[in-house]
Protein backbone atom coordinates (compact mmCIF):
# COMPACT_ATOMS: atom_id res chain seq x y z
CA UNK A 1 108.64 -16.24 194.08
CA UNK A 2 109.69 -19.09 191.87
CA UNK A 3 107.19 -21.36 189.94
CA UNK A 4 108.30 -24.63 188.47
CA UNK A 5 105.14 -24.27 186.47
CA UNK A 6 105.99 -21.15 185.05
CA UNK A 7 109.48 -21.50 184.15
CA UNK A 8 109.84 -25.34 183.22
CA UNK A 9 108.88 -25.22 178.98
CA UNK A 10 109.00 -28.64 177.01
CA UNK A 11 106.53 -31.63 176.62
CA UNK A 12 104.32 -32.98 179.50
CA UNK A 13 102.29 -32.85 182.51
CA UNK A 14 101.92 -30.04 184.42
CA UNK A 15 102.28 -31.85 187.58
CA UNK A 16 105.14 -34.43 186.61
CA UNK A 17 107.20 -36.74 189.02
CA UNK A 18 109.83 -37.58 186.27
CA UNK A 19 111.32 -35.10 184.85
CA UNK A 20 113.99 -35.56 181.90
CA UNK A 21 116.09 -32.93 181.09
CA UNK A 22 117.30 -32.56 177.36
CA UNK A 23 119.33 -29.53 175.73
CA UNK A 24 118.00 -29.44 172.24
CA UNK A 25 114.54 -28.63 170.88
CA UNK A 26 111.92 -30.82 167.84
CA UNK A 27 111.87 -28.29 165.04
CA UNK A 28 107.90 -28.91 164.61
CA UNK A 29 105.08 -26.64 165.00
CA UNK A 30 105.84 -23.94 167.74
CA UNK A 31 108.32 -26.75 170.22
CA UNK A 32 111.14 -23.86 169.34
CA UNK A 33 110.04 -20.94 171.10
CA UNK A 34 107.61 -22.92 173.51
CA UNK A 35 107.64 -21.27 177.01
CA UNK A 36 105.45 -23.16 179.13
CA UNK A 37 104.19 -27.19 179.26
CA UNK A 38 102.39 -28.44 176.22
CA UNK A 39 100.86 -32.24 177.24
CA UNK A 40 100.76 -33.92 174.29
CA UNK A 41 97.81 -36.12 172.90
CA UNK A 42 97.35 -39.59 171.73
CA UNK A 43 99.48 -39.78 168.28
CA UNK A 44 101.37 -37.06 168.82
CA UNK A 45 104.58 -38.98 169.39
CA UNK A 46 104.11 -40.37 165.58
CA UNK A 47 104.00 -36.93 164.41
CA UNK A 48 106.93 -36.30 166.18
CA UNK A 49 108.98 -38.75 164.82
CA UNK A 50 107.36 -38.46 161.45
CA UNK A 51 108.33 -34.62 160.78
CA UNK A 52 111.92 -34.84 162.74
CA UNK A 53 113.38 -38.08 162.02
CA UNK A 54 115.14 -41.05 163.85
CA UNK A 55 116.74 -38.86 166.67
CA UNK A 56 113.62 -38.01 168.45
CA UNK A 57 112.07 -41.51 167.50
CA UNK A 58 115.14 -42.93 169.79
CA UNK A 59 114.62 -39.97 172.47
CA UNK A 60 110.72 -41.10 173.20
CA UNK A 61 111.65 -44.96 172.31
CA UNK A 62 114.03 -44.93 175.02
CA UNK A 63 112.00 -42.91 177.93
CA UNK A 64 109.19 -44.86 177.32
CA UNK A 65 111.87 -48.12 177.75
CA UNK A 66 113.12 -46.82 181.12
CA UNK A 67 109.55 -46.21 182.61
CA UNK A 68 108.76 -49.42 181.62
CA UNK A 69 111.40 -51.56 182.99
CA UNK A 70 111.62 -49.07 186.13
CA UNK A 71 108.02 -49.70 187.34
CA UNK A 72 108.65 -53.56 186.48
CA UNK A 73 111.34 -53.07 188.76
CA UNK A 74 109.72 -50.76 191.80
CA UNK A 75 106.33 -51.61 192.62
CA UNK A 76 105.45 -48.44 194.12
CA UNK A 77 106.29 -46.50 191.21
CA UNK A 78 104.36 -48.45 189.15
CA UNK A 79 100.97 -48.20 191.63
CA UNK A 80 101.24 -44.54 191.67
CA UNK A 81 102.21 -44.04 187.64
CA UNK A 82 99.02 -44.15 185.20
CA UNK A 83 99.88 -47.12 182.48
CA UNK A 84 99.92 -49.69 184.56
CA UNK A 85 97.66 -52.20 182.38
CA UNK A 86 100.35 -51.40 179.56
CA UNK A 87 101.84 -54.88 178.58
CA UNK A 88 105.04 -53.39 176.72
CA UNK A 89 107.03 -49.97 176.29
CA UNK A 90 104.98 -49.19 173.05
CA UNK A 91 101.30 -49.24 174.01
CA UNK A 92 103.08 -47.10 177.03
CA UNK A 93 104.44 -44.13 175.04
CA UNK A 94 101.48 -44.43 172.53
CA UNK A 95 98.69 -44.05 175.37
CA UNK A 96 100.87 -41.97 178.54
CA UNK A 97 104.31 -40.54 177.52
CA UNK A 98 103.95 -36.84 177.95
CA UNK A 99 100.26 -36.60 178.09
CA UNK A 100 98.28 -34.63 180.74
CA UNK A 101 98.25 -37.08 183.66
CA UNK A 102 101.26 -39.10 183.34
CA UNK A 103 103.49 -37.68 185.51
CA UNK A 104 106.19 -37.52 183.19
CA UNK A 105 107.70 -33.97 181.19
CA UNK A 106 110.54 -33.83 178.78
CA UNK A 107 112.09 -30.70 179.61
CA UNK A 108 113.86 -28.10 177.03
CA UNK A 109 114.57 -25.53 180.10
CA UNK A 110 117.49 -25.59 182.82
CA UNK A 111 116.12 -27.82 186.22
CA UNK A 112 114.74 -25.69 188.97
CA UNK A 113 115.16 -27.78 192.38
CA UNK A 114 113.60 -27.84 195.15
CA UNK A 115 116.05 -25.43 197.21
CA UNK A 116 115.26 -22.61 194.90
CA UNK A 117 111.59 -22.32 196.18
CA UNK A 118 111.36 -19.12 198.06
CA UNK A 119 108.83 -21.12 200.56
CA UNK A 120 108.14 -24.63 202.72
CA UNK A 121 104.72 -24.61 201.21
CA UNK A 122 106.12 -24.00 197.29
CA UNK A 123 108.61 -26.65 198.04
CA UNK A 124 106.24 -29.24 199.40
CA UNK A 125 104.41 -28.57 196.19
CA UNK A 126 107.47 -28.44 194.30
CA UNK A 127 109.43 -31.32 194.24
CA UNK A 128 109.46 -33.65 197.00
CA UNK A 129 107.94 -36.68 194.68
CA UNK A 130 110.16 -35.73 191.73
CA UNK A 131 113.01 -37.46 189.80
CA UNK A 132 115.00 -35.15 187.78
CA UNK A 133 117.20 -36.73 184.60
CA UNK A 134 119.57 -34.97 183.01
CA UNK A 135 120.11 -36.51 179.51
CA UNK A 136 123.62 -36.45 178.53
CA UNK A 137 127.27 -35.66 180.51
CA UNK A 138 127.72 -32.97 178.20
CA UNK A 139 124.38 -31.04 179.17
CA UNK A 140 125.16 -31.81 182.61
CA UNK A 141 127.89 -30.06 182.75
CA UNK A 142 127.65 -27.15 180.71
CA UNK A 143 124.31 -26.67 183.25
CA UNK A 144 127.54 -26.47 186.14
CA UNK A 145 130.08 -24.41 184.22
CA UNK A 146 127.51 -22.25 183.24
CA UNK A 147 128.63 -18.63 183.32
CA UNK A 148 125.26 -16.88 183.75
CA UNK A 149 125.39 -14.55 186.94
CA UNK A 150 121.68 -16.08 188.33
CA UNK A 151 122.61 -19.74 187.39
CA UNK A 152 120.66 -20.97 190.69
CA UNK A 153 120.39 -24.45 188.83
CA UNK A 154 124.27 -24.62 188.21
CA UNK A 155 124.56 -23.50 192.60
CA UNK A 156 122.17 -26.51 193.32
CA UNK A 157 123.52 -29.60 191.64
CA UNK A 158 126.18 -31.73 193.90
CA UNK A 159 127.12 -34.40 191.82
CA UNK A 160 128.54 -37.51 192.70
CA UNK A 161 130.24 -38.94 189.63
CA UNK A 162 130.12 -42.96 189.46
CA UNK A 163 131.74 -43.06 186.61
CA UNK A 164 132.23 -41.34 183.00
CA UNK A 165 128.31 -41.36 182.59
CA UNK A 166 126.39 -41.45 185.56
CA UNK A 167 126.19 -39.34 188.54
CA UNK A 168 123.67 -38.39 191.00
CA UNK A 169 122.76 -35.55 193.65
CA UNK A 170 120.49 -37.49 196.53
CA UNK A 171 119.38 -34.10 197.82
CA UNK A 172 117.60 -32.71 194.54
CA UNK A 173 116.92 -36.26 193.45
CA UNK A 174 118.79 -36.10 190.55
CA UNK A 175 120.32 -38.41 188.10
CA UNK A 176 122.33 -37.74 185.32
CA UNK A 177 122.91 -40.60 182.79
CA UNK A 178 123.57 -41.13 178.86
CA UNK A 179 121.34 -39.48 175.99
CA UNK A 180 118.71 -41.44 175.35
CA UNK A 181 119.53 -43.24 172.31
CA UNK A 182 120.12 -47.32 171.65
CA UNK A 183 123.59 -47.04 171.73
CA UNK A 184 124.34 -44.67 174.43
CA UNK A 185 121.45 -45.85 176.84
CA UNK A 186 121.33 -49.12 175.93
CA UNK A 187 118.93 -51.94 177.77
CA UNK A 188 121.73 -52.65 179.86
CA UNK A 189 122.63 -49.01 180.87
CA UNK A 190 118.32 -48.40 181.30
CA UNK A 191 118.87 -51.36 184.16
CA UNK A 192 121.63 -49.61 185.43
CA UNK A 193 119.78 -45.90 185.78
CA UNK A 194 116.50 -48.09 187.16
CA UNK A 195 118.94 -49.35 190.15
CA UNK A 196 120.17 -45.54 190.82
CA UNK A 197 116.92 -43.87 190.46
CA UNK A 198 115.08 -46.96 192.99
CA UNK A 199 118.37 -45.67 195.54
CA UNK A 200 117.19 -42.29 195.48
């Protein structure tokens, strides 16, 4: 039996809808070896971005800038999201990013997908609300060359390339865009990944 709760470790809510997908780890407190969901708490984030720098200040700047200007965008993402009295991205990722109830997870394990649930009832509970994004080409596809004999994630991803940075599988609801960072994902490429992820 598989268990998205079980094996998914990073930051977040238990039961998230978006899901982001990174391949490296914060080198504070126990975020290393962390094996399950740990929903952070109001001024976490600071911490954060205190103790490991500029790089993980972008990575939560930026995913709190894509929720933002994907619920202005879809308003049935935004009525079902908590936040939605937030007037900007800041008070957003300050109050909701990664805390217990906010649907969202940042994600330091490989996706599990809704075809690997040995079950109808594990995959109704599973995924069927879910957007999965994988930060970063590079991640992407070392996740499909992987060589690992049980690589179910690597057997479940059917990417459609759009071009050298995005690509999407509709089936497993799954986007895979730049690393979130000012320069890669920049407010320009956030609109673009708002228009793919309000396709899916």
């Amino acid at each position: 039996m598989t268990n998205a709760i079980i094996f998914n470790a990073g930051l977040g809510d238990r039961n998230a809808r978006i899901n982001v997908y990174i391949a490296n780890r914060p080198n504070y407190q126990d975020f290393a070896t962390i094996s399950g969901l740990k929903a952070l708490s109001d001024g976490d984030i600071e911490a954060l971005n205190r103790h490991c720098g500029n790089g993980w200040r972008k990575v939560f700047n930026v995913y709190a800038k894509l929720l933002f200007a994907w619920r202005s965008a879809d308003p049935k993402l935004a009525k079902g999201l908590p936040g939605a009295k937030c007037l900007n991205w800041q008070t957003y990722r300050d109050n909701f990013l990664l805390q217990a109830g906010s649907q969202t997870s940042l994600l330091f394990s490989p996706p599990i997908f809704r075809n690997q649930f040995d079950s109808p009832d594990e995959c109704r509970l599973g995924a069927n609300n879910t957007y999965n994004i994988i930060m970063g080409r590079t991640y992407a596809k070392s996740l499909l060359l992987s060589t690992a004999p049980k690589n179910a994630t690597a057997a479940s991803i059917n990417l459609v390339w759009l071009d050298e940075e995005f690509a999407y599988d509709t089936v497993q609801r799954v986007v895979v865009c730049p690393y979130f960072d000012y320069r890669q994902l920049s407010n320009a490429k956030i609109i673009r990944l708002v228009e793919i992820l309000i396709s899916l």
